[in-house]
Structure formats: structure tokens, C-alpha cells
Protein backbone atom coordinates (compact mmCIF):
# COMPACT_ATOMS: atom_id res chain seq x y z
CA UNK A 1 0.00 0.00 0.00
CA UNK A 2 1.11 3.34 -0.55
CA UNK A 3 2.65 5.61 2.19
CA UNK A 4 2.27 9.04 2.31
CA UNK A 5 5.32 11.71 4.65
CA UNK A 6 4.00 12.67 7.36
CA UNK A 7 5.73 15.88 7.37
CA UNK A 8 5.94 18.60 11.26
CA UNK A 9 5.92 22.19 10.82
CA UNK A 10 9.75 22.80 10.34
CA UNK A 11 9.62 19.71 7.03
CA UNK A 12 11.09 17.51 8.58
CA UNK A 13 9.68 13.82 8.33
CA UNK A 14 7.84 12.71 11.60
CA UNK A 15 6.11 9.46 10.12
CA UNK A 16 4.24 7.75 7.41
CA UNK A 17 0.91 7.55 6.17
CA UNK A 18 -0.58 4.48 4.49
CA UNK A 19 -3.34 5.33 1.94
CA UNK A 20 -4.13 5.07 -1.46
CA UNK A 21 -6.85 5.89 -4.13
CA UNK A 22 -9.40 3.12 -3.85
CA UNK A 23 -9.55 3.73 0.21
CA UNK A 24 -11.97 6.90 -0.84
CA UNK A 25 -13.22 6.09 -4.15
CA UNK A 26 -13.28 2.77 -6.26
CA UNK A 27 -12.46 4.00 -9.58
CA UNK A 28 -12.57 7.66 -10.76
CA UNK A 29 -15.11 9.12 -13.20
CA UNK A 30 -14.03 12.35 -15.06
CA UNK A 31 -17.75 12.99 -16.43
CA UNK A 32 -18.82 13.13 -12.92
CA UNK A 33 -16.10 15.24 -11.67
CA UNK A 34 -16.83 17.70 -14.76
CA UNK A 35 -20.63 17.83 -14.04
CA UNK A 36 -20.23 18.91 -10.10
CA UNK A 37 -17.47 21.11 -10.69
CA UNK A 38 -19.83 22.81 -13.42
CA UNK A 39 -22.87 22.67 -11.50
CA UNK A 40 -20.74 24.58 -8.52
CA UNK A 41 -19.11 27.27 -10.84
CA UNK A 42 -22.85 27.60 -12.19
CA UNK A 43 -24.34 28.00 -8.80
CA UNK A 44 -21.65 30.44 -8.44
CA UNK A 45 -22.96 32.73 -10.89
CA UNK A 46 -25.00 35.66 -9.95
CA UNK A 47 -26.78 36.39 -12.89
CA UNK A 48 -27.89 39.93 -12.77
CA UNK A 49 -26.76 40.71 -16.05
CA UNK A 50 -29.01 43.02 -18.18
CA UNK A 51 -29.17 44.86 -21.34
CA UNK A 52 -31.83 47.27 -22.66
CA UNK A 53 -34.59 47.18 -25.00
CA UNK A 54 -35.81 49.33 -27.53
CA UNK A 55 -38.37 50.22 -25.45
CA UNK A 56 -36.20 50.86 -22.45
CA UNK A 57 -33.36 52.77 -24.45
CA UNK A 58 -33.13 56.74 -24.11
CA UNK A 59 -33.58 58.41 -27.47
CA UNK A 60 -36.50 60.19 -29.12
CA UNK A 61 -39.52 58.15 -30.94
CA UNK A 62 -39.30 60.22 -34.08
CA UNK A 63 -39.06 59.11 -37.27
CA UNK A 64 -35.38 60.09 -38.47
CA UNK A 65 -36.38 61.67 -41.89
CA UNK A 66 -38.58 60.93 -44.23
CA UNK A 67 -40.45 58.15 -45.53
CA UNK A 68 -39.15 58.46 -49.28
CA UNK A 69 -36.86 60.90 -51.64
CA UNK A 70 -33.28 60.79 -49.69
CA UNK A 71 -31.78 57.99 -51.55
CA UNK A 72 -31.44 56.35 -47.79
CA UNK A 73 -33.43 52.93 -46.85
CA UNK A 74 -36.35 54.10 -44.47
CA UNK A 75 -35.74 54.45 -41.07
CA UNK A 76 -37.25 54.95 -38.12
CA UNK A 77 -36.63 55.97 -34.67
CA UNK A 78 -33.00 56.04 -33.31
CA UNK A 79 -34.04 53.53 -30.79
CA UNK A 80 -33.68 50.54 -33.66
CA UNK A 81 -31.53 47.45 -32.50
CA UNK A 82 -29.59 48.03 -35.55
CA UNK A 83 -27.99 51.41 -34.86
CA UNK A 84 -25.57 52.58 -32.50
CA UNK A 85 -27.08 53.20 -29.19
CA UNK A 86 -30.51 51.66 -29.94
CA UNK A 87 -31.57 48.21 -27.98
CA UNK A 88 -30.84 45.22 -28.12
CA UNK A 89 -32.76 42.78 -30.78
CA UNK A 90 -32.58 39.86 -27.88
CA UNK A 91 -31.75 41.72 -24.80
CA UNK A 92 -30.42 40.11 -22.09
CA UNK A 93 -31.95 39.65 -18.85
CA UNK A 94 -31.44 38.14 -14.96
CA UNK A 95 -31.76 35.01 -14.58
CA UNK A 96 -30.86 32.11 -12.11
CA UNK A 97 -28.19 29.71 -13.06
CA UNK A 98 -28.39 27.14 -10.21
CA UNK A 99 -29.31 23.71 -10.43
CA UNK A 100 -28.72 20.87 -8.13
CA UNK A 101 -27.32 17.31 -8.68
CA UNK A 102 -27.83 14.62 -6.39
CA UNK A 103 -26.22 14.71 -3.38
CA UNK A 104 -25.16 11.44 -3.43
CA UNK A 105 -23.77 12.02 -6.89
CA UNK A 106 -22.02 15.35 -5.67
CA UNK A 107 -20.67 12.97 -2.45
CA UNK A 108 -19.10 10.96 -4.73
CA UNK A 109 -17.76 13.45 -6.98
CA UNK A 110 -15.84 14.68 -3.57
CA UNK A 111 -14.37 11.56 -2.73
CA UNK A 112 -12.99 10.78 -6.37
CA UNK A 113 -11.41 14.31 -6.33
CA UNK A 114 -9.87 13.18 -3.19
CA UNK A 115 -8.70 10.23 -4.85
CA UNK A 116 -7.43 11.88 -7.84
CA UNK A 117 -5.50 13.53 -5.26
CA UNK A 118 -3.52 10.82 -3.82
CA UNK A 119 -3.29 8.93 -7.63
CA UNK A 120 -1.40 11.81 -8.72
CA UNK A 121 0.76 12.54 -5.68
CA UNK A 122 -0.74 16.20 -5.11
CA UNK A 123 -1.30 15.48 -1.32
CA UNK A 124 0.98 16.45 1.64
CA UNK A 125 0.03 15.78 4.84
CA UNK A 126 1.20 17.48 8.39
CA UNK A 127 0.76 16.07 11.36
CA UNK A 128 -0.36 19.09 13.40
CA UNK A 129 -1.41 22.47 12.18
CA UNK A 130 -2.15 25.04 14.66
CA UNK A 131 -1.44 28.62 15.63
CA UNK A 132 -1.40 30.88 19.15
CA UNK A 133 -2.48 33.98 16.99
CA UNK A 134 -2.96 34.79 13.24
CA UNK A 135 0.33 34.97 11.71
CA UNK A 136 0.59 35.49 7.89
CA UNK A 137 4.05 35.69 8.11
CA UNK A 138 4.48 31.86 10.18
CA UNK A 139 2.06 30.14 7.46
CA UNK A 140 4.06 31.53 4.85
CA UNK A 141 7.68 30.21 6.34
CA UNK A 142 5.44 26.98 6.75
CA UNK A 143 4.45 26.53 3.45
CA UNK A 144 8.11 27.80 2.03
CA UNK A 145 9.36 24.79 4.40
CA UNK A 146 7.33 22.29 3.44
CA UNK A 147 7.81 23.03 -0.81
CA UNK A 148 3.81 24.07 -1.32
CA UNK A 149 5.06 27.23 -1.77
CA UNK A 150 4.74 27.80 -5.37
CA UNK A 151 1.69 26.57 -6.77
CA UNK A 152 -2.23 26.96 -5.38
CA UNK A 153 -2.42 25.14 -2.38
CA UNK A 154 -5.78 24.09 -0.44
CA UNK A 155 -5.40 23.64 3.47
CA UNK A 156 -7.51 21.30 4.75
CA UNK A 157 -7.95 21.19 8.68
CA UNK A 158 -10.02 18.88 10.48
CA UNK A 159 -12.44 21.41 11.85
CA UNK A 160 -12.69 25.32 12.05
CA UNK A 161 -9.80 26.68 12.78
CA UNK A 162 -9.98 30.24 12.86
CA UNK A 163 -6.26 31.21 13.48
CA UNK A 164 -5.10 28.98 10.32
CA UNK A 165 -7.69 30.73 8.26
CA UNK A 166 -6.63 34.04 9.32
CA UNK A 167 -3.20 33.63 8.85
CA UNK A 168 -3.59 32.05 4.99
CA UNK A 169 -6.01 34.57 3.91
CA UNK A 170 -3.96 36.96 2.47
CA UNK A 171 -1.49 34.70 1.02
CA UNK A 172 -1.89 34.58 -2.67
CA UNK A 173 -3.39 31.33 -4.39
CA UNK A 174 -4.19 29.66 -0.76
CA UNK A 175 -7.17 28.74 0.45
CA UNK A 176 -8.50 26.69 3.64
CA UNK A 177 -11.56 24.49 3.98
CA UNK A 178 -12.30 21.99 6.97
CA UNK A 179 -12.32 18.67 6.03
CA UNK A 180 -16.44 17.98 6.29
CA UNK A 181 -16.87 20.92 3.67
CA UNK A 182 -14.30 19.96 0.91
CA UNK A 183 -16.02 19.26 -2.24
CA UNK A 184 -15.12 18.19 -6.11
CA UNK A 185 -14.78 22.20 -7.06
CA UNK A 186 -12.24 22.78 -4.11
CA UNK A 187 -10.26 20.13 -4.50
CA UNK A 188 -9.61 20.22 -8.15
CA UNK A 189 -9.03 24.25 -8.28
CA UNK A 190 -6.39 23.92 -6.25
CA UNK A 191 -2.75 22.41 -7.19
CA UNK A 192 -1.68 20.39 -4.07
CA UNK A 193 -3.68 19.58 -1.13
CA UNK A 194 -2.04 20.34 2.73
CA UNK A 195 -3.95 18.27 4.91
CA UNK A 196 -3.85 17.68 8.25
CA UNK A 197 -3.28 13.76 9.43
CA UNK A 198 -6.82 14.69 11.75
CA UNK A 199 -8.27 15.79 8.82
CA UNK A 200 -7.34 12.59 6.49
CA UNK A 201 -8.40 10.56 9.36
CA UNK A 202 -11.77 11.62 9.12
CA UNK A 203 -12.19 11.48 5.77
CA UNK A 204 -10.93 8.28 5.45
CA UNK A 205 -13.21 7.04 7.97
CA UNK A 206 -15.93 8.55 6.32
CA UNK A 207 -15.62 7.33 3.58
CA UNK A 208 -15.32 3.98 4.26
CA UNK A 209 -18.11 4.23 6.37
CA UNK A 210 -20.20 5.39 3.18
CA UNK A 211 -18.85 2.50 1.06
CA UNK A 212 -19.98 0.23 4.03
CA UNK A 213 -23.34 1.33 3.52
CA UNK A 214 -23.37 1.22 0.02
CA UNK A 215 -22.41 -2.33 -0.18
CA UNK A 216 -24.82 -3.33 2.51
CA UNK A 217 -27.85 -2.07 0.20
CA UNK A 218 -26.46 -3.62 -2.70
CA UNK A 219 -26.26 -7.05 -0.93
């Protein structure tokens, strides 16, 4: 079985960390991965865009000029969705672009990403992360230390931790989820993974627990 470094705050190597792709996911579907990340970056959208009508446009209702004898095609008001400043033909308007997938499905989705993690050796694992006061400038040694320094990075704790949060915030291309709220879109957005050996605990219980229960209604 594969073995992960377990890896303290100064680098060094403290241990080892046996897990591999399968423990979280079975095989790894990249349709399924592409429709959750979609549906999230959809659900992400806020969809207030607008454009104007010909109705709704700002210009006099008059008739340009004349009907016939200028040598010019007939024309009417300036508010036309063929010239310059008149409305749009098909204007745009709000709408909602959310739509949900099964959670099962998206539950999934999550644990392949995970997997996808550990297949392509994009996970490093700590065995502690935790901090007396925000410090932007201790994460940032931390991450130099540990070579996650140069790429986006997601840290993933096991539960709120509002000291690591604060002190990753303003570091460029870093972000910081708990481990119960990771999901496909996280995961893949980010280069390498810094996880906590808490926080791969849990998740590897979990999801063996959910692939317990999965076989136990197939059977």
C-alpha cells in the first residue's frame, strides 16, 4: 500500500501515512467530476446581467427623416436594434443559473477528487497544524518549508480553525476548507492539497463508512 510523509511544521519527516486511491473512491469518473465542478461554478454565478430594450433605451420616438426621396433605406426611430445606441434585438436579462445534482452524486464526486489527489501525488500531509495567533508571516515560512510554496495550495484542517484561516487569507493562491466541507470544485481548483493527518483521518473514515453502507444495500 502506498505511504504518504508525514511531514511537522519545520519539514522535517515525523512518520508515514498508508493510503491510497481506492480507500476513498473505487475507480474515478471524469464525467462526474466535470458535471459537479460545473454545476458549482454555475451556482456560483449571480446572474444579474441586463441589457436594454428598444423600449427601455433613451432616445427620441421620431421618425429620423422621411419616408421616401433621400436615396437612404427608411428608417425609423433612433431607438432601432440596428444602430448605435438603440436596444438590443434579444436583450439580455437576470436570470438564475443554479441547479442541483444529487447529493449522493455530488458525495461521490468529492471523494474521487480526493482520490485523484492521492493517484497523482498532489497530497501532503502534516501532522499538526495550529497557531497561538494569526500569523501570515508563520504560514508563509510553513508553506516555504514544506515546498507548497509555489503553486495553489488548499489547506484542509479537520475542523474550524480560525487562526489557520486568518493567517492564509492573504497569502496569494491559498485557500482553507475543513475537512467535512471539501467538495469536487475545491479540491480540483487547487494544485496540491495540505492536509492535516486529523483531517485525512476523518475522511478516510468517512468514507469507508459510506462504502460500508453502500455495499450493505447492494447485498
Amino acid at each position: 500500500m502506498p505511504k504518504l510523509t508525514v511531514h511537522d511544521r519545520k519539514g522535517n519527516k515525523v512518520g508515514t501515512y498508508a493510503v491510497e486511491p481506492t480507500d476513498f473512491a473505487a475507480s474515478i469518473n471524469k464525467q462526474l467530476l466535470h458535471d459537479a465542478v460545473v454545476m458549482y461554478q454555475a451556482n456560483a454565478r449571480q446572474g444579474t446581467h441586463k441589457t436594454k430594450t428598444r423600449a427601455e433605451v433613451a432616445a427620441a420616438g421620431k421618425k429620423m427623416y422621411r419616408q421616401k426621396g433621400t436615396g437612404n433605406a427608411r428608417a425609423g426611430h433612433k431607438r432601432s436594434g440596428i444602430r448605435r445606441g438603440g436596444g438590443h434585438i434579444h436583450a439580455i436579462r437576470p436570470r438564475d443559473y443554479s441547479y442541483s445534482m444529487p447529493r449522493k452524486a455530488l458525495r461521490l464526486a468529492t471523494r474521487m477528487a480526493l482520490a485523484s489527489k492521492v493517484q497523482d501525488d498532489e497530497l501532503v500531509v502534516i501532522d499538526e497544524l495550529a497557531f497561538d495567533a494569526p500569523k501570515t508571516k508563520d504560514m508563509a515560512h510553513l508553506l516555504k518549508v514544506l515546498g507548497v510554496d509555489d503553486s495553489s495550495l488548499l489547506i484542509t484542517t479537520e475542523g474550524v480553525d480560525t487562526n489557520v484561516y486568518k493567517s492564509a487569507r492573504n497569502i496569494q493562491r491559498v485557500d482553507v476548507s475543513r475537512a467535512s466541507d471539501l467538495n469536487a470544485l475545491l479540491l480540483l481548483s487547487a494544485r496540491r492539497v495540505l492536509i492535516t493527518k486529523a483531517a485525512l483521518d476523518a475522511l478516510k473514515s468517512s468514507a469507508q463508512a459510506t462504502g460500508a453502507k453502500t455495499a450493505a444495500a447492494e447485498g
